[in-house]
Protein backbone atom coordinates (compact mmCIF):
# COMPACT_ATOMS: atom_id res chain seq x y z
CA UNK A 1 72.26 86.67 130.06
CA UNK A 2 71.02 84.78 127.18
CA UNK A 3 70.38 81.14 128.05
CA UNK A 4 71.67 78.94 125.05
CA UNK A 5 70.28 75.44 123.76
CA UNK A 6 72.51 73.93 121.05
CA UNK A 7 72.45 70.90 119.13
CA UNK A 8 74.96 68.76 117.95
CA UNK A 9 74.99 66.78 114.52
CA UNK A 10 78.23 64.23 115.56
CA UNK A 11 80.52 63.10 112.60
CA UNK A 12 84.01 60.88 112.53
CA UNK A 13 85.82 63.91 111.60
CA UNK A 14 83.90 66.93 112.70
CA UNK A 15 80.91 67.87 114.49
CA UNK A 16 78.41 70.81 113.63
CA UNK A 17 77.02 72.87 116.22
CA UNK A 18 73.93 75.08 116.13
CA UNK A 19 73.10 77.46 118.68
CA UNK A 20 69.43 79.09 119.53
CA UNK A 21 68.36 81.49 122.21
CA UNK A 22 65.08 81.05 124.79
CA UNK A 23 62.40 82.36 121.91
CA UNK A 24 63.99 79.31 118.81
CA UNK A 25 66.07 82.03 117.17
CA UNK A 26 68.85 80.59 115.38
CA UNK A 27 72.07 82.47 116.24
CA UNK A 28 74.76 80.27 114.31
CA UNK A 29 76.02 77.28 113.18
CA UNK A 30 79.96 75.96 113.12
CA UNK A 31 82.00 72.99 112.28
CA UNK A 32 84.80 72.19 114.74
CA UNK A 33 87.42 69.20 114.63
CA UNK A 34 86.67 65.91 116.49
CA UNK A 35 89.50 66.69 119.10
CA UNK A 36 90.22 68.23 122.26
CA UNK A 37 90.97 71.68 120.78
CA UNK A 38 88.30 70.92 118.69
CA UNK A 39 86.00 70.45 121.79
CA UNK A 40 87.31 73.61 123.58
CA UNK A 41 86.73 75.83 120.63
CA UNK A 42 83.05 74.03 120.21
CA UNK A 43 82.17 75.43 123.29
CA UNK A 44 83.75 78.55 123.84
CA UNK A 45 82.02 79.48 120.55
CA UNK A 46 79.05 78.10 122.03
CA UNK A 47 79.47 80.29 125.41
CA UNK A 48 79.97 83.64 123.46
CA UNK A 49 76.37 83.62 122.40
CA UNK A 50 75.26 83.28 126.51
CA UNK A 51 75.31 80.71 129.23
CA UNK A 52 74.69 77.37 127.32
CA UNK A 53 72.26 75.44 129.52
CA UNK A 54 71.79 72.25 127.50
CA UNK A 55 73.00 70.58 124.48
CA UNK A 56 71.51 67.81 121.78
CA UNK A 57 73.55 65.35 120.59
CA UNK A 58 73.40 62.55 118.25
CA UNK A 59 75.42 59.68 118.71
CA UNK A 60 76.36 60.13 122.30
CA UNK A 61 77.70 56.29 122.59
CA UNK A 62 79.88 56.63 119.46
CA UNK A 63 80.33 59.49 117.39
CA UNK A 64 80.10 61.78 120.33
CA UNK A 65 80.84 60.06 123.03
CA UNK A 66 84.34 61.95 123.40
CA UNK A 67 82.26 65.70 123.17
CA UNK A 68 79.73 64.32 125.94
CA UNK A 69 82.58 63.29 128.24
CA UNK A 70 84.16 67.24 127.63
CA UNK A 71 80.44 68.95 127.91
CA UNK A 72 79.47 66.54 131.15
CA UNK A 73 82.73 67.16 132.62
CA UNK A 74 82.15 70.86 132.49
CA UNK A 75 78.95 70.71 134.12
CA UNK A 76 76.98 71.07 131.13
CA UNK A 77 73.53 69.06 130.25
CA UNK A 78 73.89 66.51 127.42
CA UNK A 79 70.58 65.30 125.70
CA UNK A 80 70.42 62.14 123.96
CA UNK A 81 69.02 63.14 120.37
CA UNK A 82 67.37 60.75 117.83
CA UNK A 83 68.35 60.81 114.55
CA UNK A 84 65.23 63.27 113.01
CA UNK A 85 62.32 61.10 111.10
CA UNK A 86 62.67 60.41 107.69
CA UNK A 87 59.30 62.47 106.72
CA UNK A 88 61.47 65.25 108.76
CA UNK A 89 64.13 64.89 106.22
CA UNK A 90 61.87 64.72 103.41
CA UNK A 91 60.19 67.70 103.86
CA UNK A 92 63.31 70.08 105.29
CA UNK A 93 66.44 68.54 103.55
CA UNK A 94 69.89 66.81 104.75
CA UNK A 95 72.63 68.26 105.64
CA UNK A 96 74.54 68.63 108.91
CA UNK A 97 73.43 72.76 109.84
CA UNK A 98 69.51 71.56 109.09
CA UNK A 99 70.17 68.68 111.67
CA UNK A 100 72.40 70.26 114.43
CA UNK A 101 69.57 72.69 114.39
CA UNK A 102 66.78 70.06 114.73
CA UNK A 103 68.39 68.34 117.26
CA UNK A 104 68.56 71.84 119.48
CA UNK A 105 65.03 72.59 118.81
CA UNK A 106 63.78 69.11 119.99
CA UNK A 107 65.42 70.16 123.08
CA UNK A 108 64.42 73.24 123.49
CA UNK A 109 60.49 71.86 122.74
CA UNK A 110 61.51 68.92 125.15
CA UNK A 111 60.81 66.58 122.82
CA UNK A 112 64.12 65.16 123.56
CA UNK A 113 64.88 64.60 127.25
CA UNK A 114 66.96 61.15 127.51
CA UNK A 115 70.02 61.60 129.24
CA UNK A 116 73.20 60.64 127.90
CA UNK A 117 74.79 57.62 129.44
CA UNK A 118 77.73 58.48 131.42
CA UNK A 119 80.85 56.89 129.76
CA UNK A 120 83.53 57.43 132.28
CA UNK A 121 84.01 55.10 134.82
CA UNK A 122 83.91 51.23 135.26
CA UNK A 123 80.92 50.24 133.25
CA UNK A 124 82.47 51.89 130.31
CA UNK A 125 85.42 49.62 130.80
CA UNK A 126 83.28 46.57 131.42
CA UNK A 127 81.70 47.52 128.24
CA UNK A 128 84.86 47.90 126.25
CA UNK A 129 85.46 44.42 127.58
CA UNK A 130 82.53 42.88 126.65
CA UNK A 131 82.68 44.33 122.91
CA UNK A 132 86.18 42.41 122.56
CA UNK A 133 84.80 39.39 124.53
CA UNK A 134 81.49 39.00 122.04
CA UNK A 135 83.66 39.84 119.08
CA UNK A 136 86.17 36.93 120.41
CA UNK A 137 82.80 35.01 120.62
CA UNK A 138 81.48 35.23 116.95
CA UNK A 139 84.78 34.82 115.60
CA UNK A 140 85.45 31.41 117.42
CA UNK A 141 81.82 30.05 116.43
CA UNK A 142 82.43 30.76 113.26
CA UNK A 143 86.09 28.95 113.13
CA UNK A 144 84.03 25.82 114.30
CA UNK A 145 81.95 26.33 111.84
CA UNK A 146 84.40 26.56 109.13
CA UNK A 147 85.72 23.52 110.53
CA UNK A 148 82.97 21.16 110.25
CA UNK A 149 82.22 22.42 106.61
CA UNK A 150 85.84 21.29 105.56
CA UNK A 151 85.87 18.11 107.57
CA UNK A 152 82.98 17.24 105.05
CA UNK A 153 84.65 17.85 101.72
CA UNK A 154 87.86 16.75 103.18
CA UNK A 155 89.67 13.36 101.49
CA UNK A 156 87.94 10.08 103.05
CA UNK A 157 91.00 9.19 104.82
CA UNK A 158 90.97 12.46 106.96
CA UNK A 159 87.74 12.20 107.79
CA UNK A 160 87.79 8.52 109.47
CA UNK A 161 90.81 9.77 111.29
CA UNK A 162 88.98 12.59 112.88
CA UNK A 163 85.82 10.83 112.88
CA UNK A 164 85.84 9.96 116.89
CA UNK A 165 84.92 13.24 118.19
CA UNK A 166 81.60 13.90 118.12
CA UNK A 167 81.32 17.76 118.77
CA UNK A 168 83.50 20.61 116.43
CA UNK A 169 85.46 21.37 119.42
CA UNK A 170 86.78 17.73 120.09
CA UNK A 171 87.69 17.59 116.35
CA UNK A 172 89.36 21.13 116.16
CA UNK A 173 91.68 19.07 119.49
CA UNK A 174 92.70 16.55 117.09
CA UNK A 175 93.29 18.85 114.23
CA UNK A 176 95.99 20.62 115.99
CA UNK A 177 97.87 17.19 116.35
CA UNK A 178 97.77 17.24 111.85
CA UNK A 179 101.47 17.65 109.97
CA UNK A 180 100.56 18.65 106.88
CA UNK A 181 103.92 17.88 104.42
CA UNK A 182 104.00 21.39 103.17
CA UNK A 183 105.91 20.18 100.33
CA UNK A 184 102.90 18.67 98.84
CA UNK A 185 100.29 20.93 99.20
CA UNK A 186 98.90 20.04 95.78
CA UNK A 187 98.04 17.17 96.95
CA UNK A 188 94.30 17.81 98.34
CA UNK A 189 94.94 15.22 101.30
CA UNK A 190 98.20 17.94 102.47
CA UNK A 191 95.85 21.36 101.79
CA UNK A 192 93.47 19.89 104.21
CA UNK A 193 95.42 19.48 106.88
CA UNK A 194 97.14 22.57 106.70
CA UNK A 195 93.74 24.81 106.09
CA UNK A 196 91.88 22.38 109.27
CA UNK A 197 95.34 23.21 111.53
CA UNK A 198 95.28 26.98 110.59
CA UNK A 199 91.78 26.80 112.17
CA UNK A 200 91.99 24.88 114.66
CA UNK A 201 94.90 27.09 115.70
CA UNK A 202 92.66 29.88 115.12
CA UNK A 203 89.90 28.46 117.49
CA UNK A 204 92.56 27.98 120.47
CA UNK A 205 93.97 31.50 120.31
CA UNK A 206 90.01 33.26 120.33
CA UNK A 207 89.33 30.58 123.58
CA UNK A 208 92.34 32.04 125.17
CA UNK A 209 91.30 35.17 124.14
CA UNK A 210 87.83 34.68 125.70
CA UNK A 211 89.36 33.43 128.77
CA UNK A 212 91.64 35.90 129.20
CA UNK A 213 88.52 38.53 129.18
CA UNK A 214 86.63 36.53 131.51
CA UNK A 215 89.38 36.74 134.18
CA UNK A 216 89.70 40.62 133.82
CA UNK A 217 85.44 41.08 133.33
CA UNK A 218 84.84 39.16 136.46
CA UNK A 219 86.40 41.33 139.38
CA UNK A 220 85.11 44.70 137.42
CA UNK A 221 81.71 43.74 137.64
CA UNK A 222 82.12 42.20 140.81
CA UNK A 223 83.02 45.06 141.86
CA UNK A 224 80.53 47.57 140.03
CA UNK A 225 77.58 44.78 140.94
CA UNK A 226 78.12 42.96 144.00
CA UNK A 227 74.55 42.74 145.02
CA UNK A 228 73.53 41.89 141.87
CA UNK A 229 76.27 38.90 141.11
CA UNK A 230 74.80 37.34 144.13
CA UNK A 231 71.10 37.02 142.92
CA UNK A 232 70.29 33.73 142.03
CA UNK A 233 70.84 32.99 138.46
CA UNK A 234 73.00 36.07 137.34
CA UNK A 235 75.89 35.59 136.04
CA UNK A 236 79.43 37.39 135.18
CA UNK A 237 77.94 37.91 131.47
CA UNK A 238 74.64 38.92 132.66
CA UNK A 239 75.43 41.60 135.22
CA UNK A 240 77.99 42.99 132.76
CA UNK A 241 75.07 42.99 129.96
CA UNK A 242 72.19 44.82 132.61
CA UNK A 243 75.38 47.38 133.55
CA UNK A 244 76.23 48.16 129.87
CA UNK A 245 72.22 48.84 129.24
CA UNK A 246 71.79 51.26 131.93
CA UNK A 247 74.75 53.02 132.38
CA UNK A 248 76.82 53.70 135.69
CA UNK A 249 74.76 57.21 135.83
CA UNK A 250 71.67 55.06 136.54
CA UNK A 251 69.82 58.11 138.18
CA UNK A 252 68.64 58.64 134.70
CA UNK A 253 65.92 56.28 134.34
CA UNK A 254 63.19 57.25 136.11
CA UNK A 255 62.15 54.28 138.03
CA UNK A 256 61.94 50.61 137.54
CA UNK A 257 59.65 50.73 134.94
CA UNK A 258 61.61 52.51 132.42
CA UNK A 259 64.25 50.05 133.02
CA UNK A 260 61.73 47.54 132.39
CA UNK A 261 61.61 49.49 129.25
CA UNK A 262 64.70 49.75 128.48
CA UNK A 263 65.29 45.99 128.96
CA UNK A 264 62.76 45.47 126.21
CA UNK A 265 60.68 43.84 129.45
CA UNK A 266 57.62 46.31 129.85
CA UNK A 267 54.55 44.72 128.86
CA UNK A 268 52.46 45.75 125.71
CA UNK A 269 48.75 45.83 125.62
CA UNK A 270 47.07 43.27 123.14
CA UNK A 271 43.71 43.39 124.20
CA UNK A 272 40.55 43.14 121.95
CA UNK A 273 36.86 42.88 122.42
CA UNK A 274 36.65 39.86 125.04
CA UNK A 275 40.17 39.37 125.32
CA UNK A 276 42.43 40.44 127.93
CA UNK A 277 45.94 39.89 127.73
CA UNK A 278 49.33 41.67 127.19
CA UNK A 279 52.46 40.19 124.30
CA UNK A 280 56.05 40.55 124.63
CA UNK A 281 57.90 43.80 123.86
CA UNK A 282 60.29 43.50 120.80
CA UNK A 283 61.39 46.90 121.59
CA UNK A 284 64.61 47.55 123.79
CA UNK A 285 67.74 46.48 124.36
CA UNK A 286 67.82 42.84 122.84
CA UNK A 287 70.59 41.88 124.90
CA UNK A 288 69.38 42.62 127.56
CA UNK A 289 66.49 41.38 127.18
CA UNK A 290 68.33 37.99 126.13
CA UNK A 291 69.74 38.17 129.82
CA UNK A 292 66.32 38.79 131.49
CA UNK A 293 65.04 35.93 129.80
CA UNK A 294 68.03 33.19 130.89
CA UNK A 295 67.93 34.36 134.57
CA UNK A 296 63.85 33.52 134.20
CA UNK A 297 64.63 30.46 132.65
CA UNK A 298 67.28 29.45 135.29
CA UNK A 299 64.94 30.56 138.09
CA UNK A 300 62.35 27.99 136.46
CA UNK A 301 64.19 25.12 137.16
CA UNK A 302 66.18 26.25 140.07
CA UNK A 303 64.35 28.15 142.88
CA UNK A 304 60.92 26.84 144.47
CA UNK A 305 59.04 30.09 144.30
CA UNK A 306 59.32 30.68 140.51
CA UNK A 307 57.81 26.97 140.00
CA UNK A 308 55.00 27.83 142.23
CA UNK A 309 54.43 30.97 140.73
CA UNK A 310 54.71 29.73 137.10
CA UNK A 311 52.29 27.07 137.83
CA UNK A 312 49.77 29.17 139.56
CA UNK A 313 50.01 31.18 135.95
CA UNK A 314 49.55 28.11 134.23
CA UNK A 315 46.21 27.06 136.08
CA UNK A 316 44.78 30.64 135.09
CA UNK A 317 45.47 29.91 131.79
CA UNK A 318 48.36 32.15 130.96
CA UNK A 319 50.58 30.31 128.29
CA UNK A 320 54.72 29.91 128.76
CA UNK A 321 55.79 32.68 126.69
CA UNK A 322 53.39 34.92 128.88
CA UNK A 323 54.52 33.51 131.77
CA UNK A 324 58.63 34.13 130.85
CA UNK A 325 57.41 37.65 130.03
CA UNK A 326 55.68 38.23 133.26
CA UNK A 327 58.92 36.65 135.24
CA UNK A 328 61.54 39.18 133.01
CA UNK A 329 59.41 41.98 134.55
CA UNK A 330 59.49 41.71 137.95
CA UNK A 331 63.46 40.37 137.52
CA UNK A 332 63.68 43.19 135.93
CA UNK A 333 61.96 45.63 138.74
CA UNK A 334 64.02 43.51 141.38
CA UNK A 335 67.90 44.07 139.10
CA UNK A 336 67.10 47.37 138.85
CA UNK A 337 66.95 47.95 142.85
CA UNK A 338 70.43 45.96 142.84
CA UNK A 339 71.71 47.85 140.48
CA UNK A 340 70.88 51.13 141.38
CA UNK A 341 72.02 50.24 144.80
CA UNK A 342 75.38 48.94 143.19
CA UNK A 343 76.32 51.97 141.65
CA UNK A 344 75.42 54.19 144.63
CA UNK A 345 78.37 52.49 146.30
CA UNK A 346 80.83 53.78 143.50
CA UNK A 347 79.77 57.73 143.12
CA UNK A 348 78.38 59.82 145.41
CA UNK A 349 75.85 61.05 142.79
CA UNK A 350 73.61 58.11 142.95
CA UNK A 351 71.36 57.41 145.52
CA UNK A 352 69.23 54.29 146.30
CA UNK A 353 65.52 54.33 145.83
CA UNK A 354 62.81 53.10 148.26
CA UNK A 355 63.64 49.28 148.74
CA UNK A 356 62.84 47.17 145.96
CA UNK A 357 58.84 45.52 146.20
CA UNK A 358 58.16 41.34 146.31
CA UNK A 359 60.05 39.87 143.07
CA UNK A 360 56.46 38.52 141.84
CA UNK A 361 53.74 37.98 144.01
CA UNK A 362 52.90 35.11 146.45
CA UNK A 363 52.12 31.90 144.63
């Protein structure tokens, strides 16, 4: 039977499929429906070509990320695909058949071997969580912010009155406690008080809002991470960041150091003529990385063994920024060994590595 490799060029609407046989031939292309009929026609069209053995995908964590759950659930390889390059594009064309068919031939080349994160169980919902909780998060900085920029223009008399408070939050407090005489609201002393009530009302809905997610986020990722919420310095947030990055199917990065990777925490070489030395990686995930970086920082002031270590770094000569990046590694070597034992605990699929190695070396 002919083994099939087909790509996948996701859309809001539709997605367009491209199939190709062992030797690159291109046997077809199709447009289905983003739906579950949609889905089951995608595939069966797929299957009458041969026995499809992998398929490229764009998009897997949004466009896509319904088709990956149907293909994976099937038993069916899903390959993360990159967008193509833009000199790609130049020189072929755009359109959806030209890229459904790239992304099957980087597969079939194995230029493309990532695989799709597996969006099905808890740390999908911990990461639906999280999106409302940072959203929640933005939203009520900015309401502070809008705050303080009104208390400035507002009317001299308002101001002394909420002068006492010294931080936005204490002042949006006080603005709740305003009663703005609606009937004058061409009066600029009443439109201030209304418009610094509406957001102070604003800012105590998104903190119940964020509290409300912090109650339901803490026993998911308790429960997805209980090894790693009890490492020193890791927090609620942070676990739920590190889960969200790799994925419950964890199995898919290779070993610590692509995690390291991942995290934006792998070090780069910056070497030249006498000088020896690697610079932090700007690549990654940056929220992760962001995580990495406040567990290292906490771990700095809080536990005896970083201290000595960062000051052994210091008397080589090895300035703070290199010394932060060399602690994110090895945290991030050590969370992966957590984490990968985590997960193990909620699918049979995964399976624990050797143990995880010294979290940096003796000081």
């Amino acid at each position: 039977m002919t083994e099939i490799t087909a790509g996948v060029d996701a859309h809001s609407d539709t997605h367009h499929a491209a199939a190709l046989d062992e030797r690159g031939r291109l046997l077809g292309d199709s447009a289905f429906a983003t739906s579950a009929e949609g889905y089951r026609q995608l595939l069966a069209w797929l299957e009458s070509f041969g026995e499809v053995t992998r398929v490229g995908v764009e998009s897997t964590g949004s466009y896509a990320a319904g088709l990956a759950r149907f293909l994976a659930a099937r038993g069916i390889a899903v390959v993360e695909v990159n967008q193509p390059h833009a000199h790609t594009r130049r020189r072929r064309g755009k359109s959806d058949p030209l890229d459904a068919e790239a992304a099957a031939r980087k597969v079939l080349a194995g230029e493309a071997t990532a695989v799709a994160k597996h969006t099905g169980g808890i740390v999908e919902s911990i990461r639906q969580l999280r999106v409302a909780r940072e959203g929640a998060v933005k939203a009520n900085t900015a309401a502070l912010n809008q705050l303080y920029e009104l208390l400035i223009t507002a009317p001299d008399e308002l101001r002394q009155q909420l002068a006492a408070p010294k931080t936005s939050r204490g002042k949006a407090v006080l603005c709740l406690r305003l009663r703005p005489d609606r009937a004058r609201l061409h009066e600029p002393l009443q439109a201030a008080k209304l418009a610094l009530r509406s957001v102070a009302e604003r800012v105590r809905e998104l903190d119940r809002q964020i509290r409300l997610l912090d109650q339901h986020l803490a026993p998911l990722v308790a429960t997805a991470a209980p090894r790693t919420t009890s490492l020193l310095g890791v927090s609620t947030q942070h676990a739920g960041q590190l889960l969200t990055t790799a994925g419950q199917k964890i199995e898919r990065l290779a070993n610590d150091g692509a995690f390291a990777r991942l995290c934006g925490a792998s070090p780069i070489p910056a070497s030249s003529g006498r000088t020896s030395r690697h610079r932090l990686n700007r690549g990654g995930d940056r929220k992760a990385n962001r995580a990495l970086h406040l567990i290292a920082v906490c771990r700095r002031r809080y536990c005896a063994r970083t201290r000595a270590y960062a000051n052994r770094r210091t008397a080589e000569g090895l300035t703070k920024p290199e010394i932060i990046r060399c602690l994110k590694r090895y945290i991030a070597r050590e969370l992966y060994h957590t984490l990968r034992a985590d997960l193990a605990d909620l699918g049979p699929s995964i399976t624990p590595t050797q143990p995880p190695r010294a979290f940096f070396p003796r000081p």
